[in-house]
C-alpha atoms as a PDB file:
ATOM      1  CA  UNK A   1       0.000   0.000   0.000  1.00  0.00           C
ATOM      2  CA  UNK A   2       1.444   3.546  -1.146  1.00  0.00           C
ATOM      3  CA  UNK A   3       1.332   6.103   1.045  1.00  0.00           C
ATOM      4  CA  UNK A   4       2.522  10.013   0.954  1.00  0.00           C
ATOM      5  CA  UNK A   5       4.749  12.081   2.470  1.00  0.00           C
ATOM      6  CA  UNK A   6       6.157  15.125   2.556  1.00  0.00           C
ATOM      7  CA  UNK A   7       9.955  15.324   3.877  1.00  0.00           C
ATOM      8  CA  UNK A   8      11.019  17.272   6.739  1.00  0.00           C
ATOM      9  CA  UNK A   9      14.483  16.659   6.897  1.00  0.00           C
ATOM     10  CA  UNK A  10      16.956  13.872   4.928  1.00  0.00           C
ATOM     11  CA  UNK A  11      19.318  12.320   7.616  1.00  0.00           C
ATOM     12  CA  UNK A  12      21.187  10.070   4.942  1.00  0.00           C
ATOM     13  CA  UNK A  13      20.848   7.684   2.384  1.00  0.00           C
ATOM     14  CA  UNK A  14      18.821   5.485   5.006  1.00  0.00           C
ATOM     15  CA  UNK A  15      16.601   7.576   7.555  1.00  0.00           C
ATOM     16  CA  UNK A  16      14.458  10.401   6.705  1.00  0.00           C
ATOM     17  CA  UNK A  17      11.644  12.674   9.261  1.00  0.00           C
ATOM     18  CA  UNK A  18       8.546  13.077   7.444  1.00  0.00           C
ATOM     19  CA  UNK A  19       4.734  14.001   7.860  1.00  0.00           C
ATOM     20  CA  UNK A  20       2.437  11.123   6.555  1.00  0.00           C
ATOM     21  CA  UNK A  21      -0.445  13.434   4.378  1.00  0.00           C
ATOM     22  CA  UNK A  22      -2.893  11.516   5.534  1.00  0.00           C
ATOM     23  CA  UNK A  23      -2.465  11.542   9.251  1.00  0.00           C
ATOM     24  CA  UNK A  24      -0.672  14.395   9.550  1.00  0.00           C
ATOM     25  CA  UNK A  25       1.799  12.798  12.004  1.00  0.00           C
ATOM     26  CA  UNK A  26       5.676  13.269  12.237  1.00  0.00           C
ATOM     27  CA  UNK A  27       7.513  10.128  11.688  1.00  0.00           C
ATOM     28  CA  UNK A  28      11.000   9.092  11.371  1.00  0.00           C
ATOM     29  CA  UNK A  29      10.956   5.850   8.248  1.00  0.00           C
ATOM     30  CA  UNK A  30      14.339   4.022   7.729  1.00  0.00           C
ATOM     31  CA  UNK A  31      14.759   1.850   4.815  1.00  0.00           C
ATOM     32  CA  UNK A  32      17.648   1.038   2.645  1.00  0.00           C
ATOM     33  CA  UNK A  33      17.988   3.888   0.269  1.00  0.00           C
ATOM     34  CA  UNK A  34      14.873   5.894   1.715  1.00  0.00           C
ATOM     35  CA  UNK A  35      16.847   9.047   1.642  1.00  0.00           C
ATOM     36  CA  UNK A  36      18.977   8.440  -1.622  1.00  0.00           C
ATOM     37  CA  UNK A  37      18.679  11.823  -4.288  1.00  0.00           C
ATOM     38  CA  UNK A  38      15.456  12.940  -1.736  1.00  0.00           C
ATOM     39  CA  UNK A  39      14.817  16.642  -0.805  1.00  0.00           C
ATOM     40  CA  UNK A  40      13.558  18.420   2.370  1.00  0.00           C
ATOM     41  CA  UNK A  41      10.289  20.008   1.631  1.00  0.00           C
ATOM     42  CA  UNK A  42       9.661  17.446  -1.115  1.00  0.00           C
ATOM     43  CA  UNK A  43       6.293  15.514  -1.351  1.00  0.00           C
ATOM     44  CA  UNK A  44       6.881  11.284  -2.029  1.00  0.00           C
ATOM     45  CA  UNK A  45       4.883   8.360  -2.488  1.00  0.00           C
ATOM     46  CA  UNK A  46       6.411   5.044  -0.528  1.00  0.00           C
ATOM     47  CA  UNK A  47       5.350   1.334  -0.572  1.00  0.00           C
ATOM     48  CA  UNK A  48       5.281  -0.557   2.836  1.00  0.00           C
ATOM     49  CA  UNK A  49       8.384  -2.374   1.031  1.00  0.00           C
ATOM     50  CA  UNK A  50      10.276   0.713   1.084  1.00  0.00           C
ATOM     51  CA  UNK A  51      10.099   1.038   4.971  1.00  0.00           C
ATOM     52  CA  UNK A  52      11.799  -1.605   6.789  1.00  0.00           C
ATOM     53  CA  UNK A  53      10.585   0.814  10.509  1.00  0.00           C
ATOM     54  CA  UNK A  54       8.379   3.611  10.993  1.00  0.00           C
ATOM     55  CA  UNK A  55       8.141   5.341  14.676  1.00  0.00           C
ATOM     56  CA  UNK A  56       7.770   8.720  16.469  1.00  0.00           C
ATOM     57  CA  UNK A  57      10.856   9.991  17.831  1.00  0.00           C
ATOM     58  CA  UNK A  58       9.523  12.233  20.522  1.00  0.00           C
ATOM     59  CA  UNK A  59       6.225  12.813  22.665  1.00  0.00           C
ATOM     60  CA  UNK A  60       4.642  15.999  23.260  1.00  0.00           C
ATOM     61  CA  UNK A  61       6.491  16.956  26.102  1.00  0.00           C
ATOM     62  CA  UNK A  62       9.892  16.140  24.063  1.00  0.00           C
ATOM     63  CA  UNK A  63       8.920  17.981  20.671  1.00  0.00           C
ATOM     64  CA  UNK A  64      10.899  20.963  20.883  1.00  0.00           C
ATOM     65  CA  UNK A  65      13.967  19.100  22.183  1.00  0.00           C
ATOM     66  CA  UNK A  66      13.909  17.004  19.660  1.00  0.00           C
ATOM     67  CA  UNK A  67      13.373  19.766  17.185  1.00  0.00           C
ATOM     68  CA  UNK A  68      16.322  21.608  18.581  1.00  0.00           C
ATOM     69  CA  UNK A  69      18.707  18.715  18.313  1.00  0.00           C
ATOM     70  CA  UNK A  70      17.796  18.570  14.747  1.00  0.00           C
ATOM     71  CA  UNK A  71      18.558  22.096  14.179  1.00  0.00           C
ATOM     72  CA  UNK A  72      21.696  21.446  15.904  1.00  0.00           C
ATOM     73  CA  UNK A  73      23.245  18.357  14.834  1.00  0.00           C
ATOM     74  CA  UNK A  74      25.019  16.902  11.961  1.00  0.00           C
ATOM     75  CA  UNK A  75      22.586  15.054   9.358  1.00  0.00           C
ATOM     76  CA  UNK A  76      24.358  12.319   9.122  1.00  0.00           C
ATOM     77  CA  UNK A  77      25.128  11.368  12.787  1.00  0.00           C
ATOM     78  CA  UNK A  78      20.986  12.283  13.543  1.00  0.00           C
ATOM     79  CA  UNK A  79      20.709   9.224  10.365  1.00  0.00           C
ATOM     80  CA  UNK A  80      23.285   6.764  12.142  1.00  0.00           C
ATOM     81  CA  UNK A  81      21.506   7.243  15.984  1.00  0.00           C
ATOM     82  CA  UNK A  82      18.037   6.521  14.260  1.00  0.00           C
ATOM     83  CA  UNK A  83      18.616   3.460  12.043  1.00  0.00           C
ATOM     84  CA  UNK A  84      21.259   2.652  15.767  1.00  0.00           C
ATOM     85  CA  UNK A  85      17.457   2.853  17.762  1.00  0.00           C
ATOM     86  CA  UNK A  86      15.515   1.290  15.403  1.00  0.00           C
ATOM     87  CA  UNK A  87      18.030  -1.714  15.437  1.00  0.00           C
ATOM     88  CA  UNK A  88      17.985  -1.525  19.445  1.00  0.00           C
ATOM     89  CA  UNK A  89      14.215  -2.104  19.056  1.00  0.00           C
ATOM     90  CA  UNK A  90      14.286  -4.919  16.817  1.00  0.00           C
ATOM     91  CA  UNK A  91      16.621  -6.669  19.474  1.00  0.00           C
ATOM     92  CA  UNK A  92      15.392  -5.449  22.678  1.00  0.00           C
ATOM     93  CA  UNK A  93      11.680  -4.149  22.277  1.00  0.00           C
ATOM     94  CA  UNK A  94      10.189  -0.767  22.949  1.00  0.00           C
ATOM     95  CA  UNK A  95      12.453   1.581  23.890  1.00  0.00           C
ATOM     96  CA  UNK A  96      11.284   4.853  26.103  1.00  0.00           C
ATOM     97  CA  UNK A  97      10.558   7.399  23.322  1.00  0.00           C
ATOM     98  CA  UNK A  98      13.666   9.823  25.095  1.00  0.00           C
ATOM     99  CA  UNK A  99      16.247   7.804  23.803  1.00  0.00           C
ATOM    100  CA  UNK A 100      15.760   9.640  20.659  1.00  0.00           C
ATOM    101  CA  UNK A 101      16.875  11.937  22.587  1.00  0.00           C
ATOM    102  CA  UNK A 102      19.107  11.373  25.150  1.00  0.00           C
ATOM    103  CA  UNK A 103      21.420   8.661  22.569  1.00  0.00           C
ATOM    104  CA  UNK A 104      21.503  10.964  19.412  1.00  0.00           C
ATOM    105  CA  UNK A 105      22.921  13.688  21.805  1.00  0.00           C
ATOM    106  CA  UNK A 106      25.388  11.468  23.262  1.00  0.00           C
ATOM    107  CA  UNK A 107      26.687   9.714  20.198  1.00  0.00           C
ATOM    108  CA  UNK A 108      27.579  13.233  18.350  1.00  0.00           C
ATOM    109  CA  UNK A 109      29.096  14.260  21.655  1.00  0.00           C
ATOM    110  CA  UNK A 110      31.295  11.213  21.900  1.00  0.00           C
ATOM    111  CA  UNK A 111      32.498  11.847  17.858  1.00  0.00           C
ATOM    112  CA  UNK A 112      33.168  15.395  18.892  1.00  0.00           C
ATOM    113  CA  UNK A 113      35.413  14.256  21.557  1.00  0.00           C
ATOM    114  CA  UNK A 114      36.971  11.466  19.742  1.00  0.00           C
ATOM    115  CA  UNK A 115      37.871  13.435  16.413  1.00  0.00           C
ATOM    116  CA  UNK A 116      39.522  15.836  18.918  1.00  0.00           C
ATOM    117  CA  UNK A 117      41.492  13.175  20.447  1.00  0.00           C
ATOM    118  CA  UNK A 118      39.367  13.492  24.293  1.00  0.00           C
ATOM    119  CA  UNK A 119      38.370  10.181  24.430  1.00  0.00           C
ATOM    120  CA  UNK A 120      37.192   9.070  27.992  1.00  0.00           C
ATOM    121  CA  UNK A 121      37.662   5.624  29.487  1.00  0.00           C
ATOM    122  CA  UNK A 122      34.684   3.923  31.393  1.00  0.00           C
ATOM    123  CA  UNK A 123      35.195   2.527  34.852  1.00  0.00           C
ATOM    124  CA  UNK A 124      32.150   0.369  34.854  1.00  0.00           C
ATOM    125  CA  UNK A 125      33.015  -1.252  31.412  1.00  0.00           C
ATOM    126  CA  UNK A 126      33.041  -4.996  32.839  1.00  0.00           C
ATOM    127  CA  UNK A 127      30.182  -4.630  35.192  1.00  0.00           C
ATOM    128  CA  UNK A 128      28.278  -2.829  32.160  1.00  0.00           C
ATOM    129  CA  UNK A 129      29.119  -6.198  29.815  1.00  0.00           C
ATOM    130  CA  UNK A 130      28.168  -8.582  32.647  1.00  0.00           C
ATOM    131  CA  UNK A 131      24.821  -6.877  33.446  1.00  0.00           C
ATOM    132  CA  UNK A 132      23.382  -5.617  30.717  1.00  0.00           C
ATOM    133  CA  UNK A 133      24.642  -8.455  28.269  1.00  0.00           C
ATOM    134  CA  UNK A 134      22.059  -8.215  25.685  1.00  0.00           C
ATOM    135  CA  UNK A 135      22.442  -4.395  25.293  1.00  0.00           C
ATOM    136  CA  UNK A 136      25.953  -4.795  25.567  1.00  0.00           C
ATOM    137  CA  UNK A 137      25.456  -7.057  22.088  1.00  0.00           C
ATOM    138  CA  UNK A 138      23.064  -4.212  20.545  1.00  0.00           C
ATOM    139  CA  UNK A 139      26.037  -1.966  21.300  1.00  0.00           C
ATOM    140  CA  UNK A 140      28.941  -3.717  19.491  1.00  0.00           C
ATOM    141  CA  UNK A 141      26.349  -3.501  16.437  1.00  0.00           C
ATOM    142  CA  UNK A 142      25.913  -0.076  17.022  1.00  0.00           C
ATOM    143  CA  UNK A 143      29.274   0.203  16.739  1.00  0.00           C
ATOM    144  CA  UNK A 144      29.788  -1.391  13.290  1.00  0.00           C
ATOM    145  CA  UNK A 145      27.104   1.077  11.880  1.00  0.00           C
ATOM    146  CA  UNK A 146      29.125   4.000  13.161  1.00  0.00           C
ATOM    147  CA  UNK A 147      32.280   2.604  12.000  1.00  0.00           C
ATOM    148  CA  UNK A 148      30.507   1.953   8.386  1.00  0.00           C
ATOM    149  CA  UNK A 149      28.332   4.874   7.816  1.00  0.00           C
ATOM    150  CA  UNK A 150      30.677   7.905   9.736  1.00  0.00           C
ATOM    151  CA  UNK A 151      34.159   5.860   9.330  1.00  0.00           C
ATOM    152  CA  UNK A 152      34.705   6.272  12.800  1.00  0.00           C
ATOM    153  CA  UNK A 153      36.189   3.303  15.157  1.00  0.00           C
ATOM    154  CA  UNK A 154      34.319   3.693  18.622  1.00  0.00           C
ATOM    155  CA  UNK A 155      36.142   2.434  21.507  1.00  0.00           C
ATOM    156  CA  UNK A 156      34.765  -0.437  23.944  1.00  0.00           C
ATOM    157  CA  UNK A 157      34.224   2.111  26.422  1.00  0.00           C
ATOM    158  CA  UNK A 158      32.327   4.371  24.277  1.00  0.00           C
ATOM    159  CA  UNK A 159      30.224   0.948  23.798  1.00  0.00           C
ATOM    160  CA  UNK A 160      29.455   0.625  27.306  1.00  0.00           C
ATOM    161  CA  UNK A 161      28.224   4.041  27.435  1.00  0.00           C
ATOM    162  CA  UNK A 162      25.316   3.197  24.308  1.00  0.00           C
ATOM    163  CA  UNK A 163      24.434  -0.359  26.398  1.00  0.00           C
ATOM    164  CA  UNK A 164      23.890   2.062  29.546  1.00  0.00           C
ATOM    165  CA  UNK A 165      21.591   4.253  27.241  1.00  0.00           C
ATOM    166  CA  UNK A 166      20.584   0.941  25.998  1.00  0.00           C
ATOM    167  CA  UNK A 167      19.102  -0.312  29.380  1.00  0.00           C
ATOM    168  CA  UNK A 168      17.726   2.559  30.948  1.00  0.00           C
ATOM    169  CA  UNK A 169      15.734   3.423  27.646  1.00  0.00           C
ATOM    170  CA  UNK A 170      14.345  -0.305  28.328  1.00  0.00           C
ATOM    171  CA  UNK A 171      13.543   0.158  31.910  1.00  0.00           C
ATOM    172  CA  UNK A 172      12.571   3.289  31.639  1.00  0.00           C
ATOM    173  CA  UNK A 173      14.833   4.598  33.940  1.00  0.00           C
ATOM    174  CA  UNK A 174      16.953   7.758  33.132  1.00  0.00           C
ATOM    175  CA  UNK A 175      20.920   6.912  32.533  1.00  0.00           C
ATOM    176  CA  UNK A 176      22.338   8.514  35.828  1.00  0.00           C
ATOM    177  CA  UNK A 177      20.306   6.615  37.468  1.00  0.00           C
ATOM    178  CA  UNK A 178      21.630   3.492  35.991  1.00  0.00           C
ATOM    179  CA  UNK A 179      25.073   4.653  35.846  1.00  0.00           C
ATOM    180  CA  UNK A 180      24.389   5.079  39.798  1.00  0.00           C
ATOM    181  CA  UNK A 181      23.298   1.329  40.214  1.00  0.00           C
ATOM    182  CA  UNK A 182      26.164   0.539  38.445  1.00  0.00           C
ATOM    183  CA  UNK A 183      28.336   2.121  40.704  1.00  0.00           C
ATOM    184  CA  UNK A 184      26.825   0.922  44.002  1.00  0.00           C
ATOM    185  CA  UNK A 185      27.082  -2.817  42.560  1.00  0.00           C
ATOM    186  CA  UNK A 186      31.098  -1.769  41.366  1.00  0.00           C
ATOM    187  CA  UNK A 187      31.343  -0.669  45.316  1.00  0.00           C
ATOM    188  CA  UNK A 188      29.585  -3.900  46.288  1.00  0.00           C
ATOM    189  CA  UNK A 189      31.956  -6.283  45.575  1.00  0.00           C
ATOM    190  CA  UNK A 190      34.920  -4.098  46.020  1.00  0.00           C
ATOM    191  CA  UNK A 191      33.405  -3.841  49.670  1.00  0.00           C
ATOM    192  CA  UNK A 192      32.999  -7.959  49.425  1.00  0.00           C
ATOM    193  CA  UNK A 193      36.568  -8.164  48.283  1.00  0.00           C
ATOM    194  CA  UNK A 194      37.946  -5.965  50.781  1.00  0.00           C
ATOM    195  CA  UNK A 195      36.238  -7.939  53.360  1.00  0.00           C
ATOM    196  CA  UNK A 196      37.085 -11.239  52.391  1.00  0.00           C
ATOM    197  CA  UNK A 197      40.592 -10.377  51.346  1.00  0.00           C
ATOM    198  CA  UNK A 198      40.407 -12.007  47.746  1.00  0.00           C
ATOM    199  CA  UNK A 199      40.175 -10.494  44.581  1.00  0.00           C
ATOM    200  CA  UNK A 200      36.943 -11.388  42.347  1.00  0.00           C
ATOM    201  CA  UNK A 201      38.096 -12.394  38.441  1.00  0.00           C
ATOM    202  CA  UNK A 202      35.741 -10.498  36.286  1.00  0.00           C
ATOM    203  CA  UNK A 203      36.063 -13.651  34.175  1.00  0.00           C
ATOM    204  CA  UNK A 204      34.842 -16.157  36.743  1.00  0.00           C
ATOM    205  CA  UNK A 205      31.036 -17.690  36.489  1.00  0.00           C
ATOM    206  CA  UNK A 206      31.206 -16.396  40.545  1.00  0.00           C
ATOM    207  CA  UNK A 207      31.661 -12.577  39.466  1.00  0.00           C
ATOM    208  CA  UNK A 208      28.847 -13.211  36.742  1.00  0.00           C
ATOM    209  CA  UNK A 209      26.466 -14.933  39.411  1.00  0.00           C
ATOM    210  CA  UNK A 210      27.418 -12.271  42.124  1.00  0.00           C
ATOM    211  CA  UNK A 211      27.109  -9.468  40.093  1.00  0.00           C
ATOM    212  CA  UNK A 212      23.670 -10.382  38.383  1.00  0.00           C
ATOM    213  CA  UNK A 213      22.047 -11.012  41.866  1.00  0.00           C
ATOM    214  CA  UNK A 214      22.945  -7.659  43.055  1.00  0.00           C
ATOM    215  CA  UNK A 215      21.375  -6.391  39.734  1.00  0.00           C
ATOM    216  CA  UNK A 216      18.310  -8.093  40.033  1.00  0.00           C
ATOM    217  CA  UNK A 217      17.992  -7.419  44.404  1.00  0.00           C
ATOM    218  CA  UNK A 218      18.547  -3.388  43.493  1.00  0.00           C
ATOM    219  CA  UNK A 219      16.026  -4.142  40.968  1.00  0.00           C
ATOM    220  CA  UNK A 220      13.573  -5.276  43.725  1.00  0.00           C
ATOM    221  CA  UNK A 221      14.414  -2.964  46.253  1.00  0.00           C
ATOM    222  CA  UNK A 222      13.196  -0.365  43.721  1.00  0.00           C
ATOM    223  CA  UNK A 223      10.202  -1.933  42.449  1.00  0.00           C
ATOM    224  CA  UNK A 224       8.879  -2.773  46.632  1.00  0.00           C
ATOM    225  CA  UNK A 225       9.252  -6.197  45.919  1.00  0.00           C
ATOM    226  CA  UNK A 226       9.811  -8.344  48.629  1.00  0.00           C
ATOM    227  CA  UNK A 227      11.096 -12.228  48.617  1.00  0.00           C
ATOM    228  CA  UNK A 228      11.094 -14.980  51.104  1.00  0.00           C
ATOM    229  CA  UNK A 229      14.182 -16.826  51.973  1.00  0.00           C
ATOM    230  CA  UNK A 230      13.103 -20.119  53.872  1.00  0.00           C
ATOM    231  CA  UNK A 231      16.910 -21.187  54.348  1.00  0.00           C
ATOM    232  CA  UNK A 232      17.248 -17.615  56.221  1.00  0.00           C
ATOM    233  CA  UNK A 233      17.759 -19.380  59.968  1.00  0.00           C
ATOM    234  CA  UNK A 234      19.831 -21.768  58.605  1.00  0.00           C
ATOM    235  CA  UNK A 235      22.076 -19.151  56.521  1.00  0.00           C
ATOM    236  CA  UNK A 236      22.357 -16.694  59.773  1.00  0.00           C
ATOM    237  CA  UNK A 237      22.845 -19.917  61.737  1.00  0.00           C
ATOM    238  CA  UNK A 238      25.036 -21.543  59.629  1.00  0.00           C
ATOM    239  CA  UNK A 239      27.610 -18.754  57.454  1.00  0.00           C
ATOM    240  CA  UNK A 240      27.687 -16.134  60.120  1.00  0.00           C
ATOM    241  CA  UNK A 241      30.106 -14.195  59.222  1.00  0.00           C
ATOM    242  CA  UNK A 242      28.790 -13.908  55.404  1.00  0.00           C
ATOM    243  CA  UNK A 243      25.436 -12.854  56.819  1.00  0.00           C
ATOM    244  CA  UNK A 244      27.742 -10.086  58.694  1.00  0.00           C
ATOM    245  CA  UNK A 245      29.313  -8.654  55.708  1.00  0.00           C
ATOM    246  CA  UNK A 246      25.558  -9.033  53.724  1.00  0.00           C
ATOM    247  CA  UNK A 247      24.699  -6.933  56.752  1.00  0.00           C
ATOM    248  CA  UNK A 248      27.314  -4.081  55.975  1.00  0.00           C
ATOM    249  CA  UNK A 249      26.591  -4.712  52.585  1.00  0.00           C
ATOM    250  CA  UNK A 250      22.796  -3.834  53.392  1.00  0.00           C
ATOM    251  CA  UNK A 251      23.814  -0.267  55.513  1.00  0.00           C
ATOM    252  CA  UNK A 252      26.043   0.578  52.297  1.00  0.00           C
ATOM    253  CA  UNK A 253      22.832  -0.211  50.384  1.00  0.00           C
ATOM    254  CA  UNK A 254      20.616   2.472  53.028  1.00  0.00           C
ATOM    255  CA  UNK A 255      22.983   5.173  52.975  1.00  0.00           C
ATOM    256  CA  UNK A 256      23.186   5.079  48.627  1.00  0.00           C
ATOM    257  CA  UNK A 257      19.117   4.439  47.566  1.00  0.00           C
ATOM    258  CA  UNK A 258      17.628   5.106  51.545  1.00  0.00           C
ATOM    259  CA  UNK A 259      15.730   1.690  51.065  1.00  0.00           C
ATOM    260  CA  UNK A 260      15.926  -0.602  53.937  1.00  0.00           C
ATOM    261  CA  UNK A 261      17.453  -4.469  52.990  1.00  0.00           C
ATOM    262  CA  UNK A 262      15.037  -7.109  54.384  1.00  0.00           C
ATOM    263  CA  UNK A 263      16.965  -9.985  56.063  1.00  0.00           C
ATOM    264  CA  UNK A 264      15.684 -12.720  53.689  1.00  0.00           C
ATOM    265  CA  UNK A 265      17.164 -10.601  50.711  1.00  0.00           C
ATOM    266  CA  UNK A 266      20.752 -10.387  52.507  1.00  0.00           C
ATOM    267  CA  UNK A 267      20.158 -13.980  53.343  1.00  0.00           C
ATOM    268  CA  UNK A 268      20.362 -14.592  49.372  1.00  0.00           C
ATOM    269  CA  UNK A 269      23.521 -12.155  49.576  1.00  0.00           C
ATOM    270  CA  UNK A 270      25.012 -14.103  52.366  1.00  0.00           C
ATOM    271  CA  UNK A 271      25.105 -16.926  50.234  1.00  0.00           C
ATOM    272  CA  UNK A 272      26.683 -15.563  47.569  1.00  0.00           C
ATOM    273  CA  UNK A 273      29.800 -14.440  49.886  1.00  0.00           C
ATOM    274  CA  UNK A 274      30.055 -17.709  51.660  1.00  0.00           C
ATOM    275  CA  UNK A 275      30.220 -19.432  47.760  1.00  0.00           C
ATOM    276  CA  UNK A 276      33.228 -16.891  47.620  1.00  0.00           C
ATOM    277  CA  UNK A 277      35.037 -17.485  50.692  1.00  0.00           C
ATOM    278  CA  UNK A 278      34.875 -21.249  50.632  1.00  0.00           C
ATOM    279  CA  UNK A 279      36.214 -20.779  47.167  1.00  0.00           C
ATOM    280  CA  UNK A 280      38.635 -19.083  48.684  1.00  0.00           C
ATOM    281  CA  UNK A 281      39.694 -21.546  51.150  1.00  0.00           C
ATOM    282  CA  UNK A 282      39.787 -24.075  49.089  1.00  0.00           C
ATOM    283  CA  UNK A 283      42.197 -22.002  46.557  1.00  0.00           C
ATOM    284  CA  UNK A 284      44.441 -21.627  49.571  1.00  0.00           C
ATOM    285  CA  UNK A 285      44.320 -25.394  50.329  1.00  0.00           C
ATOM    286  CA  UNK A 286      45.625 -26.401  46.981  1.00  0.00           C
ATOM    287  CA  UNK A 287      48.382 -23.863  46.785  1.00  0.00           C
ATOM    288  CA  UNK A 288      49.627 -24.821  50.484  1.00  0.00           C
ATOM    289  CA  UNK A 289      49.191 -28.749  49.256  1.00  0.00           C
ATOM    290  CA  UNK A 290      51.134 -28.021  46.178  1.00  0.00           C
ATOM    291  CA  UNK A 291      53.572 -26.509  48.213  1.00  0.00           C
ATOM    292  CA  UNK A 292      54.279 -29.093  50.232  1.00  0.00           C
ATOM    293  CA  UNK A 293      54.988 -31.501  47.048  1.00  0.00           C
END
């Protein structure tokens, strides 16, 4: 089915803003070649098999934001964040309507920075790869658009940064606040390490198990959602000193989000850090036994 158009703005060969005649409504269309040897202010006629993903890229509340980041920003990097979203979306689902937004404006900051040489590293990268896995993926692909369309090689920290965008676009959330849940879990097992006087390999199925727990408790303590533990007397009883440091854990926890940490929640915790100091032991066992030989 044809339908017409009349174009607002060309982003490149592949994304163009334009308002449907019929409905009268704003809409950003990707498709390969959408763009190609098209106008702004011109009036088109396109077949559903031209458009590979139609959406709005703002609300009402975001319209003159958006509007202003169009006036503002380079046609082709506006192009590369849109057909980047509507690839998120494909992978991930719905996206929050911002990151239109909030992305395009970071991506053409980051290519400002990186053209003049200010490229910044990312603390979080390896909790951002073990927690947000699947964005993490949409990322890397992100990255191979940027490096085909604009030429430019992204680093893996820059990466990071688009899966955090990623995942609070997804959960609705805005990124500081993610990149603040990110940070307490980074202090979280830096406070585990310190207190169990091991380090935690970043490449170990523990750190993976560890850190997505944490992930998905903050998670809960956000939402108000409360679990039972039934092994909680038995855990207290049984790995007191891991319920302990789940217990400092949990203060760390108040003073950051001011959410109290039920008991059966650092009961789950507690078992976590008693998996890691056992693991621990045992380590130390071998290496004394070997030792010895």
């Amino acid at each position: 089915m044809d339908r017409k158009y009349r174009i607002s703005k060309v982003f490149n060969n592949n994304v163009i803003l334009v308002t449907d005649k019929n409905s009268n409504q704003e809409l950003v269309l990707v498709g390969k070649g959408i763009g190609f040897g098209k106008k702004d202010g011109k009036k088109v006629i396109l077949s559903e098999s031209d458009i590979e993903k139609s959406f709005i890229a703002y609300d009402e509340k975001t319209k003159t934001e958006y509007f202003q980041l169009i006036s503002q920003m380079n046609s082709n990097v506006l192009g590369v964040s849109e057909e980047i979203i509507a690839l998120a979306e494909e992978n991930l689902g719905r996206l929050n309507s911002h990151i239109h937004i909030a992305l395009t404006d970071h991506i053409g900051f980051a290519l400002d920075r990186i053209k003049m040489g200010m490229e910044i590293s990312n603390p979080f990268i390896y909790e951002i790869k073990a927690l947000y896995s699947e964005e993490f993926r949409v990322g890397l692909m992100a990255a191979e658009i940027i490096k085909d369309r604009l030429d430019v090689e992204i680093s893996e920290s820059e990466i990071g940064f688009i899966t955090l965008h990623f995942h609070s676009a997804r959960q609705n959330k805005k990124v500081n606040e993610t990149l603040k849940d990110t940070k307490l879990i980074k202090d979280i097992i830096e406070l585990i390490e310190n207190e169990l006087s091991v380090t935690i390999d970043n490449g170990d199925l523990i750190y993976t198990r560890l850190i997505n727990h944490l992930r998905l408790s903050i998670q809960r303590l956000d939402e108000k959602k409360y679990i039972e533990n039934p092994l909680l007397d038995s855990i207290k009883e049984q790995f007191k000193y891991s319920f302990a440091v789940a217990g400092k854990i949990g203060e760390y926890i108040k003073k950051e989000k001011n959410v109290d940490v039920p008991d059966d929640e650092l009961g789950y915790l507690a078992f976590h850090i008693e998996r890691i100091n056992e693991t621990k032991k045992l380590m130390k066992r071998n290496v004394t036994e070997s030792n010895k030989k």
